[in-house]
N, C-alpha and C. Protein backbone atom coordinates (compact mmCIF):
# COMPACT_ATOMS: atom_id res chain seq x y z
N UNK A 1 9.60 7.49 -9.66
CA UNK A 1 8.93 6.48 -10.44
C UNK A 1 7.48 6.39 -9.98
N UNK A 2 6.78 6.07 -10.80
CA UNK A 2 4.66 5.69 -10.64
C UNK A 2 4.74 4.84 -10.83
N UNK A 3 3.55 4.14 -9.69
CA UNK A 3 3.06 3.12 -10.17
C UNK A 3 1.41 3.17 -10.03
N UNK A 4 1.54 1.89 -10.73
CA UNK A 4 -0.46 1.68 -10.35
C UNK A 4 -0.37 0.65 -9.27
N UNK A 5 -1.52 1.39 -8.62
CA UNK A 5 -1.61 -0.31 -7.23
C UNK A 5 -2.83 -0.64 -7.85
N UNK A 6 -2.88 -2.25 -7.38
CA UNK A 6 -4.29 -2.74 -7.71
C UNK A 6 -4.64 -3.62 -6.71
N UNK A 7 -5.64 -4.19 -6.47
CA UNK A 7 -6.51 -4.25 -5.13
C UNK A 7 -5.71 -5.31 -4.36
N UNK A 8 -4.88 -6.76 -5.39
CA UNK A 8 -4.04 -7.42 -4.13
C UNK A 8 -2.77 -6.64 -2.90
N UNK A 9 -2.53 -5.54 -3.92
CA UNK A 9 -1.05 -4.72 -2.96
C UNK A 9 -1.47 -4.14 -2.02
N UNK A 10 -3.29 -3.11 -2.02
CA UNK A 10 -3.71 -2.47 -1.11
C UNK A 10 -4.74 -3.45 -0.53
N UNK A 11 -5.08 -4.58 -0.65
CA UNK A 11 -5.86 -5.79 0.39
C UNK A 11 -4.53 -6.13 1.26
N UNK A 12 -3.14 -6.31 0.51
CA UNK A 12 -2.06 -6.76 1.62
C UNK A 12 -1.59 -5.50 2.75
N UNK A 13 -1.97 -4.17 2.11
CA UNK A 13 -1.64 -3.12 2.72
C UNK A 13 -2.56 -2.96 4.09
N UNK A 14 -3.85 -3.15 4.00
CA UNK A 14 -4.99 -3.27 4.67
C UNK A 14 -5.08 -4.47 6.11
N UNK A 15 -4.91 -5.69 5.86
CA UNK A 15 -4.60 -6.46 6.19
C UNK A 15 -3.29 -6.23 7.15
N UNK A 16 -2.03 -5.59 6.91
CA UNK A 16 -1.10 -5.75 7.47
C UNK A 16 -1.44 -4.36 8.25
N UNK A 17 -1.93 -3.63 8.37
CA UNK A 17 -2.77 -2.38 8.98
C UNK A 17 -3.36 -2.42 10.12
N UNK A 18 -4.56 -3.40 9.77
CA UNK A 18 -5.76 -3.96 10.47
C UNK A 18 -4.91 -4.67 11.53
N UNK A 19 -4.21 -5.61 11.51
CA UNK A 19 -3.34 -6.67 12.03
C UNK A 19 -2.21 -6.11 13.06
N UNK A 20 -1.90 -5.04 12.48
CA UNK A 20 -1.08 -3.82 13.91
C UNK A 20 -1.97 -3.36 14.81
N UNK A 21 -3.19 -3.37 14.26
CA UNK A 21 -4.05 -2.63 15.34
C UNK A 21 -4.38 -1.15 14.87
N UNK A 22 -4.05 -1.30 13.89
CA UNK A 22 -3.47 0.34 13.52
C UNK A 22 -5.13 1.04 12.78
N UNK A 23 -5.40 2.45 13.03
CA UNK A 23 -6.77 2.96 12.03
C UNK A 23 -6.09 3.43 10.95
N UNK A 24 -6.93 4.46 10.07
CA UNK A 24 -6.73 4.05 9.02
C UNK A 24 -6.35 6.09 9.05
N UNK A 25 -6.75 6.53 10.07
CA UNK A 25 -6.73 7.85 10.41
C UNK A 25 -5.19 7.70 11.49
N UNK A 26 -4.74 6.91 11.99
CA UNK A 26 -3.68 7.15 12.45
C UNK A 26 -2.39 7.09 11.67
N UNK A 27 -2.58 6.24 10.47
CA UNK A 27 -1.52 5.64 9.53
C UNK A 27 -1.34 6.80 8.91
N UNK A 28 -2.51 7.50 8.28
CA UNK A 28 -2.46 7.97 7.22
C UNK A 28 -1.89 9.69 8.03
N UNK A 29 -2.38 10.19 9.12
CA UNK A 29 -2.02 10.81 9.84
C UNK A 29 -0.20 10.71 9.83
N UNK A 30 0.46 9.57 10.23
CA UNK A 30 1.27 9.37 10.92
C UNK A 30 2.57 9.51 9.47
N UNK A 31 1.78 9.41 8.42
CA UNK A 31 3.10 9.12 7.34
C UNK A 31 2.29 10.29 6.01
N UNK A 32 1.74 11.01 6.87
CA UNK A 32 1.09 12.52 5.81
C UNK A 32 0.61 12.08 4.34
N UNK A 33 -0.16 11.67 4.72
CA UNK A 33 -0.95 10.90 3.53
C UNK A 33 -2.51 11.47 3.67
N UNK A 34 -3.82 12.15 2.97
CA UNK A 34 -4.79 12.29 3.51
C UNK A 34 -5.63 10.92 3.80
N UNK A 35 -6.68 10.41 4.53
CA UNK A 35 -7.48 9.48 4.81
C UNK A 35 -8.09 8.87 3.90
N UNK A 36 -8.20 9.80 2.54
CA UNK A 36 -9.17 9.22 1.63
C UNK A 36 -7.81 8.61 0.94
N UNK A 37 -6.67 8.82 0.64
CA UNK A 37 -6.10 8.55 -0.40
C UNK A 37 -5.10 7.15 0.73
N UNK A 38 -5.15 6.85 1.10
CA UNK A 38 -4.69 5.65 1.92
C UNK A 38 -5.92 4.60 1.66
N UNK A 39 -7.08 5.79 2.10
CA UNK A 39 -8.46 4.37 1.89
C UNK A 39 -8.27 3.87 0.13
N UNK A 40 -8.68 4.91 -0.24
CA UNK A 40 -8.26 4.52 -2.06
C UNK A 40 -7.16 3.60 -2.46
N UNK A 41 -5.36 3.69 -1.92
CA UNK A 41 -4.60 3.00 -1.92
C UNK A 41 -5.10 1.50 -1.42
N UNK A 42 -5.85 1.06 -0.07
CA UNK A 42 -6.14 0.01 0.06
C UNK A 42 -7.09 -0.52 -0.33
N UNK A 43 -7.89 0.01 -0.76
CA UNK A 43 -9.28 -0.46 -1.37
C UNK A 43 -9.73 -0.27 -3.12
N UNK A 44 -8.83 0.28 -4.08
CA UNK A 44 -8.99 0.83 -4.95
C UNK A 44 -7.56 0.72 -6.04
N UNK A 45 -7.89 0.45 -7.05
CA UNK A 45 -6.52 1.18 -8.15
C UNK A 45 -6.31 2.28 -8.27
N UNK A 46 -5.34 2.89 -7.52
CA UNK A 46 -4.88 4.27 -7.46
C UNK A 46 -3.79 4.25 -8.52
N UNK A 47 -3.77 5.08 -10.01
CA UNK A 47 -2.66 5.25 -10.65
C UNK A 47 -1.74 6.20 -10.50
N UNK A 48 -0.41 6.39 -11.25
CA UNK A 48 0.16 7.08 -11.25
C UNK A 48 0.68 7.61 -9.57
N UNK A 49 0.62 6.38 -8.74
CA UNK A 49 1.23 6.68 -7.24
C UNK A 49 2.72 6.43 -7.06
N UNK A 50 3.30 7.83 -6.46
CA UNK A 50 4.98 7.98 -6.18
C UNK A 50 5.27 6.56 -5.43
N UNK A 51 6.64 5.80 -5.80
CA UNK A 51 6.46 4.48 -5.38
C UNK A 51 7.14 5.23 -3.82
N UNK A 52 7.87 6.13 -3.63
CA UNK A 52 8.48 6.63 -2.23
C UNK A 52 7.16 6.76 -1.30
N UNK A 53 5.75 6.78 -2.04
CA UNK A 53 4.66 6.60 -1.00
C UNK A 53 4.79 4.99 -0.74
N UNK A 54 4.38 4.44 -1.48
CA UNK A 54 4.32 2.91 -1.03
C UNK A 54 5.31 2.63 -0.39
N UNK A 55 6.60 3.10 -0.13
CA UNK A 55 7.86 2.93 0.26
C UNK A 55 7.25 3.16 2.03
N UNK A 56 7.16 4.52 2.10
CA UNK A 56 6.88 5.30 3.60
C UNK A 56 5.53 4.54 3.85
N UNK A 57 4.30 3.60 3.03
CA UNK A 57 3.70 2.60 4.05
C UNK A 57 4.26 1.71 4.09
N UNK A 58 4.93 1.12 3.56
CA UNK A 58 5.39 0.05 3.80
C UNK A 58 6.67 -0.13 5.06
N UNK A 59 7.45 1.02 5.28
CA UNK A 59 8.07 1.39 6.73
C UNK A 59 7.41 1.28 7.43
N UNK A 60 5.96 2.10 7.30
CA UNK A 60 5.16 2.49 8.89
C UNK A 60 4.91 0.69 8.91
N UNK A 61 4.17 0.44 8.44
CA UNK A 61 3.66 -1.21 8.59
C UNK A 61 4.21 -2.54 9.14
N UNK A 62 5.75 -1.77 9.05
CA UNK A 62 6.70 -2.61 9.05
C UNK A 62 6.63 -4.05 7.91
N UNK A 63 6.60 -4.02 6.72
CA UNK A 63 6.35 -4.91 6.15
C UNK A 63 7.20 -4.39 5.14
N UNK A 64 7.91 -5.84 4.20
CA UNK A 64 8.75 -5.39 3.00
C UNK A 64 8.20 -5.70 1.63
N UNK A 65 8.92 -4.59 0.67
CA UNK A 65 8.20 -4.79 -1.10
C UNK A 65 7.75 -6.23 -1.15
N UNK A 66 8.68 -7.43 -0.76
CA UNK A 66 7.98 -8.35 -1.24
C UNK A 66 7.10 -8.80 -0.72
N UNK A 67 6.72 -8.34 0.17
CA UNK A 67 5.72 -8.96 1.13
C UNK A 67 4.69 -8.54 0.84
N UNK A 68 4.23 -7.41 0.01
CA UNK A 68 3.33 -6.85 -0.58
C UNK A 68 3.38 -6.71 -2.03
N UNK A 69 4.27 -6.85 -2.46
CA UNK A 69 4.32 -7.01 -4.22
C UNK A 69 5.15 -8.50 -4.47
N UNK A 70 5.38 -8.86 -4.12
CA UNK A 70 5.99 -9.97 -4.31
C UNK A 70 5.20 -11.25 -5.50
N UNK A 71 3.59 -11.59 -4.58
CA UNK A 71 3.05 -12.35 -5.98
C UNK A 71 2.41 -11.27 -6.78
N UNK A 72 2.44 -9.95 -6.57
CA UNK A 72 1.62 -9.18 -8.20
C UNK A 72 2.91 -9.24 -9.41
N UNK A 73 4.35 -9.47 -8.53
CA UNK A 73 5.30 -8.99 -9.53
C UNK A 73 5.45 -10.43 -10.79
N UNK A 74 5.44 -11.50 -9.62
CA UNK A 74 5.50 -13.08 -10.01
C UNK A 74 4.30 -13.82 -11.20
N UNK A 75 2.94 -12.57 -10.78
CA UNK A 75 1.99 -13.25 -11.39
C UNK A 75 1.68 -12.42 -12.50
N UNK A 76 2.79 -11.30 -12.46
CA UNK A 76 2.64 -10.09 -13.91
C UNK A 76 2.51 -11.13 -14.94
N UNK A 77 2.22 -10.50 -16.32
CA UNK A 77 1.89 -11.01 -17.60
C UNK A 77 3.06 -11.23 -18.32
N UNK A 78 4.16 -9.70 -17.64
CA UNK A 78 5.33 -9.46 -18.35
C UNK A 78 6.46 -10.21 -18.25
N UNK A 79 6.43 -10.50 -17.27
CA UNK A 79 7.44 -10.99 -16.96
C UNK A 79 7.45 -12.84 -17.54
């Protein structure tokens, strides 16, 4: 499945990053992701992203879906 991230999922991604202590070259290192496309994920609308990526940051981070999608899902249009 794809999704689009948009800047609250990768500001919570960032944030919970920053807050481990963690760089942005070790994360992205650590869960084979390149540097730019983690920076893009947290700073940027990245479309069409495998959700099994957001899955494997959201392991490393130790943080869960809702904890990072939780109000984008609540504050969708669609729903």
């Amino acid at each position: 499945m794809k999704i689009n991230t948009n800047f609250d999922i990768g500001n919570k991604l960032r944030i919970a990053r920053v807050n481990k202590g963690l760089s942005l070259d070790y994360v992205a290192g650590k869960i084979g992701l390149s540097k730019v496309l983690l920076w893009e994920i947290e700073n940027r609308s990245v479309e069409n992203l495998d959700v099994q990526v957001l899955h494997v940051i959201f392991k490393e981070l130790d943080i869960t879906c809702d904890d990072a999608l939780g109000n984008c899902i609540r504050d969708a249009d669609f729903l």
